[in-house]
Protein backbone atom coordinates (compact mmCIF):
# COMPACT_ATOMS: atom_id res chain seq x y z
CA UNK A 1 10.80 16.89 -4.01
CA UNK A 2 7.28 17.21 -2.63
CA UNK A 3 6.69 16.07 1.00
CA UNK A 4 4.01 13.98 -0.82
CA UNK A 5 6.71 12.01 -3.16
CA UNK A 6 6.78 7.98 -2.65
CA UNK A 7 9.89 6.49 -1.26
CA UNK A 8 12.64 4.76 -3.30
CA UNK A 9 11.22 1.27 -5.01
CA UNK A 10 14.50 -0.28 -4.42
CA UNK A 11 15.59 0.60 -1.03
CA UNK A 12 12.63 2.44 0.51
CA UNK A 13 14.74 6.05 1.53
CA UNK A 14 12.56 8.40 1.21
CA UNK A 15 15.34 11.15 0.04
CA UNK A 16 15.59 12.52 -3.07
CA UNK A 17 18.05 14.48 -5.18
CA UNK A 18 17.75 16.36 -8.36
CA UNK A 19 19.99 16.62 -11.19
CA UNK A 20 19.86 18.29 -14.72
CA UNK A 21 20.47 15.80 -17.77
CA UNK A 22 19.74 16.13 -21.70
CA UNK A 23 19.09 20.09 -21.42
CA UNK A 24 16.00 20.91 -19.56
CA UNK A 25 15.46 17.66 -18.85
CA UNK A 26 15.35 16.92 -14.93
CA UNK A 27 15.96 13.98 -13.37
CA UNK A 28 15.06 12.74 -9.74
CA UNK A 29 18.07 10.80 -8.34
CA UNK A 30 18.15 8.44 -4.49
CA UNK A 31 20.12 9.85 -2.28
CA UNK A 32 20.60 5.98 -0.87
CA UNK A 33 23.02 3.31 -1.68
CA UNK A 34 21.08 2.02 -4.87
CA UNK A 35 21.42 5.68 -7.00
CA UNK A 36 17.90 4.91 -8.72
CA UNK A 37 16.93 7.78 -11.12
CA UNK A 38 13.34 8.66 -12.30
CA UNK A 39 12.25 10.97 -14.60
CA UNK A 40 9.68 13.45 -13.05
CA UNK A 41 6.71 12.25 -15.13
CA UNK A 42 6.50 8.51 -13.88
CA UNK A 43 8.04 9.77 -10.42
CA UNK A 44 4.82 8.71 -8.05
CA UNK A 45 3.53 6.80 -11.56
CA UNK A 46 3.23 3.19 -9.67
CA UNK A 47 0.04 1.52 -10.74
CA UNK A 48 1.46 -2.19 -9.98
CA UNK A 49 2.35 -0.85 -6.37
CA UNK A 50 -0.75 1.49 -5.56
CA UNK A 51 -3.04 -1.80 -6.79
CA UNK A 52 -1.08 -4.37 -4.52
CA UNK A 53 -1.76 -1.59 -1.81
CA UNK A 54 -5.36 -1.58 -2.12
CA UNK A 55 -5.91 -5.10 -2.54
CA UNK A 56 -3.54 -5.50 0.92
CA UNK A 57 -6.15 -3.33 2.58
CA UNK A 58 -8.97 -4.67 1.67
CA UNK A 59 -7.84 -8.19 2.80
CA UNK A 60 -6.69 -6.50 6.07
CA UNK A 61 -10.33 -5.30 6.54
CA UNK A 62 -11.24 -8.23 5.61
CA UNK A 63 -9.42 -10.67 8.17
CA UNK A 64 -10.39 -7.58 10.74
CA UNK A 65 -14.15 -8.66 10.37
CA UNK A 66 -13.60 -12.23 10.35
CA UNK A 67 -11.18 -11.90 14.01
CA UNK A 68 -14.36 -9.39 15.06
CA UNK A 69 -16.50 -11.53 17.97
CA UNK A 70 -19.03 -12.84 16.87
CA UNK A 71 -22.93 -12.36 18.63
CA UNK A 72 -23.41 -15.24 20.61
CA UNK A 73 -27.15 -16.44 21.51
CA UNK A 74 -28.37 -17.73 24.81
CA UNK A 75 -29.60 -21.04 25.07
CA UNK A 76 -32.43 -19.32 26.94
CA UNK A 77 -33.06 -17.15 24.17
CA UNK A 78 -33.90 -20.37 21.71
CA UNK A 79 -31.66 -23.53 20.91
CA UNK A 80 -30.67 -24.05 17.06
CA UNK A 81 -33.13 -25.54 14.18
CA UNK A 82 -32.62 -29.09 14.26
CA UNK A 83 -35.45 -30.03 11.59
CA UNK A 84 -32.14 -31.32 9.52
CA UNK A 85 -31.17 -34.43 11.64
C-alpha cells in the first residue's frame, strides 16, 4: 500500500495487507481486528467521507472567524448612530 492510502473505515488502522483472490484479482485486506477487505479500485474511493471532510473544515474556518476579536472603536473616535431611537 501507498504511504498515501486512507486508514481503515471501520477501525481507523492505518495497516494494510494484500491478498490474491479470483485469479489476478487483488484484494486489500486490515491488518486490525475488523479484517475489512477492499478491492483496489474503490480503495481511497470515499466521496461520502472526503465531502463530510470538507464541509468540517469549512465550518472550522468558519467558527475560527467568528472567535477572531473583533475591531473595537473608541468612544473618542465617534459614538454609534442613534437616528433609530
Amino acid at each position: 500500500m501507498s504511504e498515501q492510502s486512507k486508514p481503515c473505515p471501520f477501525c481507523g488502522i492505518n495497516s494494510w495487507g494484500y491478498e490474491m483472490e479470483y485469479g489476478e484479482i487483488t484484494h486489500y485486506y486490515c491488518e486490525g481486528n475488523c479484517g475489512c477487505r477492499v478491492h483496489p479500485d474503490f480503495f481511497n474511493d470515499r466521496p461520502i467521507e472526503d465531502a463530510l471532510q470538507a464541509r468540517i473544515a469549512e465550518l472550522e474556518a468558519e467558527n475560527a472567524a467568528l472567535k477572531a476579536p473583533k475591531e473595537w472603536i473608541s468612544v473618542e473616535d465617534g459614538l454609534p448612530n442613534t437616528d433609530f431611537f
